[in-house]
Protein backbone atom coordinates (compact mmCIF):
# COMPACT_ATOMS: atom_id res chain seq x y z
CA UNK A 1 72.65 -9.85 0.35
CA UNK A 2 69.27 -8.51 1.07
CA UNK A 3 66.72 -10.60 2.63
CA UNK A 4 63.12 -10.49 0.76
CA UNK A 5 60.02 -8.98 3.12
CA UNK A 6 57.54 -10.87 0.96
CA UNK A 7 57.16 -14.27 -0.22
CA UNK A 8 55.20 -15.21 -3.24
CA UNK A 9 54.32 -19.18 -4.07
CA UNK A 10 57.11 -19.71 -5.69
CA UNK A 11 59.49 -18.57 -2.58
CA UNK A 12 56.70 -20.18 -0.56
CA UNK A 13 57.17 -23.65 -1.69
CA UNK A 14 61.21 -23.47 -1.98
CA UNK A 15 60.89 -22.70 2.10
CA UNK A 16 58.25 -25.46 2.97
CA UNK A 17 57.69 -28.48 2.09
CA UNK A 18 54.12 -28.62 1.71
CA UNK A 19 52.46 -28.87 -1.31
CA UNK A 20 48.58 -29.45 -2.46
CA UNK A 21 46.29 -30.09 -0.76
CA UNK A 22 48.10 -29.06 2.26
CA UNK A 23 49.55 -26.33 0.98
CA UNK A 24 47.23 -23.67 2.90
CA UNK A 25 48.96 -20.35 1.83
CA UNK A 26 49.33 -18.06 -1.23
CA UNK A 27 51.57 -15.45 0.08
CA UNK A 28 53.55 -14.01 2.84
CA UNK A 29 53.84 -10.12 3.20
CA UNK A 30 55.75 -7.31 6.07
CA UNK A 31 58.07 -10.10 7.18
CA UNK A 32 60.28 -8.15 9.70
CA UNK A 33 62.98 -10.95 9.89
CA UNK A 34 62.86 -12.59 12.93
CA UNK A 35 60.18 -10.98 14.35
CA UNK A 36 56.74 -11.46 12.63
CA UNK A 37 54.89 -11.80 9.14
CA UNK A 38 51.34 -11.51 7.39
CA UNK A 39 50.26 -14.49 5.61
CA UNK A 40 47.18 -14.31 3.28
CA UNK A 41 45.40 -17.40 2.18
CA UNK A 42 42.14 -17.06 -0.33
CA UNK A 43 39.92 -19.60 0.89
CA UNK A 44 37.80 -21.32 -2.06
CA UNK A 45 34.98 -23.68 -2.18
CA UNK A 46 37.46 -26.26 -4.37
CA UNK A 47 39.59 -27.13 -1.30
CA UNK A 48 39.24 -30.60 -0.32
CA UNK A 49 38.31 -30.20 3.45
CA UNK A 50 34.90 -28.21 1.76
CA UNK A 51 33.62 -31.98 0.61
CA UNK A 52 32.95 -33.22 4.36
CA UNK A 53 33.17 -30.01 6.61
CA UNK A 54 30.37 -29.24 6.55
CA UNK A 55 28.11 -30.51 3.54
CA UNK A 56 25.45 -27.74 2.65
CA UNK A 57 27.61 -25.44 5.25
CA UNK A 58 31.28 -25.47 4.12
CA UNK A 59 33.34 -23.76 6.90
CA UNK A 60 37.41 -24.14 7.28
CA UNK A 61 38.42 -26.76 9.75
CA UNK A 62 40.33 -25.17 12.62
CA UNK A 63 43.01 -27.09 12.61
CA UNK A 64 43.66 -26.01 8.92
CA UNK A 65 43.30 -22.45 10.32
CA UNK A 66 46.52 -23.00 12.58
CA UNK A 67 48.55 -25.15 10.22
CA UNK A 68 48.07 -21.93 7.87
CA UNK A 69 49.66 -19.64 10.81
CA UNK A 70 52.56 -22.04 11.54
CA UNK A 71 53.00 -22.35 7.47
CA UNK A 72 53.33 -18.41 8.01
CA UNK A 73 55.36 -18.50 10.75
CA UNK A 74 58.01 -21.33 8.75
CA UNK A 75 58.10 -18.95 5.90
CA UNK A 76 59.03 -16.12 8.04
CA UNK A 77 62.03 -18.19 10.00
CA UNK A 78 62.68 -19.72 6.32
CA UNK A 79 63.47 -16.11 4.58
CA UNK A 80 65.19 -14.75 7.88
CA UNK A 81 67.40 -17.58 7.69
CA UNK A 82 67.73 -17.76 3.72
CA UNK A 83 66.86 -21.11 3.94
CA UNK A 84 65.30 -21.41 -0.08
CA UNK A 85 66.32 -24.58 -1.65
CA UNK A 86 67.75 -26.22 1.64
CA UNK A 87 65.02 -28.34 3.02
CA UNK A 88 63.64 -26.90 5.72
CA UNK A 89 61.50 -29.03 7.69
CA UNK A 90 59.40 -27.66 10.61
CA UNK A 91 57.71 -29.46 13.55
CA UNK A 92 54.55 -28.11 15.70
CA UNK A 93 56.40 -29.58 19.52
CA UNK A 94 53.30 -27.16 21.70
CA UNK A 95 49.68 -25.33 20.63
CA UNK A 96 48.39 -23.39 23.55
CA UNK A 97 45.24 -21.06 24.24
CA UNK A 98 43.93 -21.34 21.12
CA UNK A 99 40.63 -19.92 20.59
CA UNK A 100 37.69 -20.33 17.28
CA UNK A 101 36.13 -17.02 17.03
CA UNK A 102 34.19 -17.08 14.01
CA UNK A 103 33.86 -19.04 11.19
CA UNK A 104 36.03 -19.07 7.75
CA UNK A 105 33.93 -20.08 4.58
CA UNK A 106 34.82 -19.77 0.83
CA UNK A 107 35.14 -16.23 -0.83
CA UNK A 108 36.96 -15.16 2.94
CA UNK A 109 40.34 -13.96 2.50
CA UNK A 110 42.36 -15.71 6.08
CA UNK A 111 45.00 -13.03 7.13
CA UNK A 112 47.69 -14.75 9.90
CA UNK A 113 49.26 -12.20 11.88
CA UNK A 114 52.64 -14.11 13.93
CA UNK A 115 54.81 -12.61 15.83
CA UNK A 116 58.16 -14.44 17.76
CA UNK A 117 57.86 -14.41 21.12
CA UNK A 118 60.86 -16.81 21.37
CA UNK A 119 63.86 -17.89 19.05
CA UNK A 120 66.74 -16.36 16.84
CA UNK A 121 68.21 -17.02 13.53
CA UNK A 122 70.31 -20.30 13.63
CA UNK A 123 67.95 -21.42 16.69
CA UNK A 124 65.89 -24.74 16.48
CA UNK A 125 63.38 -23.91 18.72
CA UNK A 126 60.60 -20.90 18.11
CA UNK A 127 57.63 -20.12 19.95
CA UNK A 128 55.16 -18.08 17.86
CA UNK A 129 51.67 -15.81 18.43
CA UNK A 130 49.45 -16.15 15.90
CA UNK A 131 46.19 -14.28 15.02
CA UNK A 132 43.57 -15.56 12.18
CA UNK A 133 41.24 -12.51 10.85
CA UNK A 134 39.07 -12.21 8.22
CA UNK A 135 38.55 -8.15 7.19
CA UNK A 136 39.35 -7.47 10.88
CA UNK A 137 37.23 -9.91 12.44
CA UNK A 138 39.45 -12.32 14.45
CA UNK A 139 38.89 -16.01 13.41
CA UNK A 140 41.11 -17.91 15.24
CA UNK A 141 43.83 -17.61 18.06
CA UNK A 142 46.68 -19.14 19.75
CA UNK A 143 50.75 -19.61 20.74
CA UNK A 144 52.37 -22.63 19.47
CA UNK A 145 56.29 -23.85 19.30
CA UNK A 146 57.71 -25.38 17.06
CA UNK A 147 60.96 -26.94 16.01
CA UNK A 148 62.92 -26.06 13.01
CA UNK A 149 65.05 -29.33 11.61
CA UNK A 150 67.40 -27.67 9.65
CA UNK A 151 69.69 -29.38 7.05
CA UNK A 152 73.07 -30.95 7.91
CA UNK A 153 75.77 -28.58 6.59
């Protein structure tokens, strides 16, 4: 069987667990199993976090900025691991160094660059480096671990 190198929403959300509103990406693309993806989320004005952050001067929290890289990083263990359909849950256990560059406001398209630094198919524990741009400009760094709970056999 070959493994896919993209993920669409539908593959997306039969990886991951997350769903509306925290659902915070719309595709995954050049997954090189096991060793890094691309995920692309289109930010819009109609995402919740846009009501209170910041009225008059909506910019994406940063926290929702990193959840989007691990959700890119899950998808990428998820599809290396043909793990659609088996409940995959995933756990952030570290964040480190991250870094806010520049802002992310609606019409921006959020690119998430990860890489594996540490883990292996069939391993529970993966330690990622992730890096936010928006057309080139970095937005948002950092290296975070996380734990993969995979489903009882």
């Amino acid at each position: 069987m070959t493994l896919p190198t993209s993920a669409d929403i539908d593959l997306i959300q039969r990886i991951i667990p997350h769903r509306y509103p925290f659902l915070l990406i719309d595709k995954v693309v050049d997954i090189e199993h096991g060793l890094s993806a691309k995920g692309i989320k289109n930010v819009t004005f109609n995402e919740p976090h846009f009501q209170g952050h910041f009225p008059g001067a909506p910019i994406m929290p940063g926290v929702t900025i990193i959840e989007a890289m691990a959700q890119t990083a899950a998808v990428m263990v998820g599809v290396t691991m043909d793990m659609a359909d088996k409940d995959l849950l995933v756990y952030f256990m570290a964040i480190d160094g991250c870094k806010f560059r520049r802002k992310v406001v609606p019409g921006d398209v959020l690119q998430m660059d990860v890489t594996v630094t540490r883990g292996k198919p069939g391993g529970k524990v993966w330690k990622f480096k992730g890096v936010a741009t928006v057309e080139g400009d970095m937005a948002a760094e950092a290296e975070f671990t996380a734990m993969m709970d995979l489903p009882k056999e």
